[in-house]
C-alpha atoms as a PDB file:
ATOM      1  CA  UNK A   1     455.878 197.180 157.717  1.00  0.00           C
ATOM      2  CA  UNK A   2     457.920 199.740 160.033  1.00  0.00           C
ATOM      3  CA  UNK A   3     458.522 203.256 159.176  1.00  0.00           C
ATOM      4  CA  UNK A   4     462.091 204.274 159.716  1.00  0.00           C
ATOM      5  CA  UNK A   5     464.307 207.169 158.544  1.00  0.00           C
ATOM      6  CA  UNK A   6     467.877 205.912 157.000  1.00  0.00           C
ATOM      7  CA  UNK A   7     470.911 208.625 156.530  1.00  0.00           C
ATOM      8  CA  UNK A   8     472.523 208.536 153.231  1.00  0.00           C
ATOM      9  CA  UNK A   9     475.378 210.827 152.326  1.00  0.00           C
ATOM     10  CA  UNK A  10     473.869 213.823 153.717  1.00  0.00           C
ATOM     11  CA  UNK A  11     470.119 212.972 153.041  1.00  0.00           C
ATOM     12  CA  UNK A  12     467.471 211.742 155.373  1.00  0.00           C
ATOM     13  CA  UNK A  13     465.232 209.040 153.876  1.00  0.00           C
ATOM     14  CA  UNK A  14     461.485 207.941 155.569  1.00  0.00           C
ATOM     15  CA  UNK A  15     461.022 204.214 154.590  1.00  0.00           C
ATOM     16  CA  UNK A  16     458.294 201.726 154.785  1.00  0.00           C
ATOM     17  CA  UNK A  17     460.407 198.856 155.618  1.00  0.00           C
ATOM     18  CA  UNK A  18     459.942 194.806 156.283  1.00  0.00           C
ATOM     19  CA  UNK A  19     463.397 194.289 157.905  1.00  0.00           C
ATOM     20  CA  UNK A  20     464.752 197.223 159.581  1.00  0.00           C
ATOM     21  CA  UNK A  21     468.208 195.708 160.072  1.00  0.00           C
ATOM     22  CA  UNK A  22     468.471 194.687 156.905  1.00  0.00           C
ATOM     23  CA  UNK A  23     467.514 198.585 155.422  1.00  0.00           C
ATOM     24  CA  UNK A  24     469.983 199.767 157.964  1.00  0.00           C
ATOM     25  CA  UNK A  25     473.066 198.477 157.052  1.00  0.00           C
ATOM     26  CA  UNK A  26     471.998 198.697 152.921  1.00  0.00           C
ATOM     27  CA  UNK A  27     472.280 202.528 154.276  1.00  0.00           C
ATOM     28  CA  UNK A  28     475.041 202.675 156.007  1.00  0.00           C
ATOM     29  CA  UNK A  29     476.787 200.184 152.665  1.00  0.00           C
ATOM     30  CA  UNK A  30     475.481 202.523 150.304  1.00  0.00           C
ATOM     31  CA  UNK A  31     476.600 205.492 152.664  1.00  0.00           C
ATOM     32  CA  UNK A  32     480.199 204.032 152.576  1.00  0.00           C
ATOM     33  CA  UNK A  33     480.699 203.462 148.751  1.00  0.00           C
ATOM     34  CA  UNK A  34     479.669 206.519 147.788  1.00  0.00           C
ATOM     35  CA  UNK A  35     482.062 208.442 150.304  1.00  0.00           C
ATOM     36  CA  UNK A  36     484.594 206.089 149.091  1.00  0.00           C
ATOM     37  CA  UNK A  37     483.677 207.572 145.224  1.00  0.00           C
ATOM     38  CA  UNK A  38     483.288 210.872 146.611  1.00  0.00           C
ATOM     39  CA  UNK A  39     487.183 210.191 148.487  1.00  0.00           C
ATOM     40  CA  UNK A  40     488.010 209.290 144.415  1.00  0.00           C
ATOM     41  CA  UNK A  41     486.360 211.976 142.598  1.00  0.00           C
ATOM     42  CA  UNK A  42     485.512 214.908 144.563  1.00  0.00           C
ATOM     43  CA  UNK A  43     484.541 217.013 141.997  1.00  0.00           C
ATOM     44  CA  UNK A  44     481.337 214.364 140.670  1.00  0.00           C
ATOM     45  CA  UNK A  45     477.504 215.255 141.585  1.00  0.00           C
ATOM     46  CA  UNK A  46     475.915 213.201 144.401  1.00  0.00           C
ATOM     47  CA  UNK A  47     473.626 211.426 141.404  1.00  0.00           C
ATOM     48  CA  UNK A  48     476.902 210.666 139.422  1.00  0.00           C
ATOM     49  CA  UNK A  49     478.214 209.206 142.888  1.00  0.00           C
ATOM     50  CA  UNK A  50     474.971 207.400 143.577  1.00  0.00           C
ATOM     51  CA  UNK A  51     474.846 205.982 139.933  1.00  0.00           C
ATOM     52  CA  UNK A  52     478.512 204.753 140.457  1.00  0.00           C
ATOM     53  CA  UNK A  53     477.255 203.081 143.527  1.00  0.00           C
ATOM     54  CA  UNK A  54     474.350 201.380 142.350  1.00  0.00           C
ATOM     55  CA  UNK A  55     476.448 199.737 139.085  1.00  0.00           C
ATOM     56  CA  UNK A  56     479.267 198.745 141.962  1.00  0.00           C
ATOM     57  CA  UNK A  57     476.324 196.617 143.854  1.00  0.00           C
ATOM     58  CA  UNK A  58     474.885 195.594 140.762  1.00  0.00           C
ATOM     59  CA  UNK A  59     478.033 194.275 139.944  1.00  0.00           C
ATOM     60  CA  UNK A  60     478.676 192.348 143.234  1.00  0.00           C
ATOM     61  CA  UNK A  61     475.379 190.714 142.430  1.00  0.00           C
ATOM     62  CA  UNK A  62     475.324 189.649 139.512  1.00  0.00           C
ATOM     63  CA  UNK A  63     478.975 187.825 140.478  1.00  0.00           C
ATOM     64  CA  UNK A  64     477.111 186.168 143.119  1.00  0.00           C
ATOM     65  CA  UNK A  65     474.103 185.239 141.121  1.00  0.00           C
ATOM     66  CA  UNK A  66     477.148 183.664 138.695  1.00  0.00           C
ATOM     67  CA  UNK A  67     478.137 182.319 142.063  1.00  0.00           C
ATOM     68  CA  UNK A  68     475.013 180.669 143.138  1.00  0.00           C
ATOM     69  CA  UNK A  69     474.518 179.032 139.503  1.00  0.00           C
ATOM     70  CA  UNK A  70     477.983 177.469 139.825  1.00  0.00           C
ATOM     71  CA  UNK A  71     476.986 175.740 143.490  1.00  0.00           C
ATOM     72  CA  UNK A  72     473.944 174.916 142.594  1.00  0.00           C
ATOM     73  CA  UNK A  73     475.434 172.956 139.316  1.00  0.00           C
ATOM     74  CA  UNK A  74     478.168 171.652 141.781  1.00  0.00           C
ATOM     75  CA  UNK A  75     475.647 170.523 143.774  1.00  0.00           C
ATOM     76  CA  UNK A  76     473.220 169.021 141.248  1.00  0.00           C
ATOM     77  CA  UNK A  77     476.682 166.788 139.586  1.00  0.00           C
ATOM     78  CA  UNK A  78     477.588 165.560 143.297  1.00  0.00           C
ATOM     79  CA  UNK A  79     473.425 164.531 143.729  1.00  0.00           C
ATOM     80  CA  UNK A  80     474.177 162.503 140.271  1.00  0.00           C
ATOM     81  CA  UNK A  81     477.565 161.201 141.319  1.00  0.00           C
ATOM     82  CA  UNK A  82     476.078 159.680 144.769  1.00  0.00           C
ATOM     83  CA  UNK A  83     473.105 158.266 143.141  1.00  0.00           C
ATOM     84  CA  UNK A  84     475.272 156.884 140.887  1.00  0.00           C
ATOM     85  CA  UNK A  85     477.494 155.396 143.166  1.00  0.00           C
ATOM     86  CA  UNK A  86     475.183 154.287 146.062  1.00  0.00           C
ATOM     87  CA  UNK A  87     473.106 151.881 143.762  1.00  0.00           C
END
């Protein structure tokens, strides 16, 4: 674990972190769509903002979790499909 400090729409964070470049760039993502919210709706609370942030990436994964189901099916019915046709 490595102790970092990540800069978030005006706040300074201390982290215990496995994979600093990883943590970074969540930052500097999270950073981003909240400025881009804040570009939107000025007048809304950094927690509103935040909130608004965290269902946007919630929403991007659960699309690809929906994503990742659909390959892996694809993947599974082409497995079938070859066994099938390579006996």
């Amino acid at each position: 674990m490595e102790k970092i400090d990540v800069h978030v729409y005006g706040d300074n964070y201390p982290l215990r972190v496995e994979r600093r470049d990883l943590t970074e760039k969540a930052a500097r993502d999270v950073d981003g769509i909240m400025r881009l919210f804040a570009e939107k709706a000025p007048t809304f609370e950094p927690v509103k903002l935040a909130v608004l942030s965290a269902i946007s990436f919630a929403e991007k994964k659960i699309e690809l979790e929906e994503e990742i189901a659909s390959l892996k099916q694809k993947i599974a019915d082409l497995n079938v499909f070859m066994e099938q046709n390579l006996q």
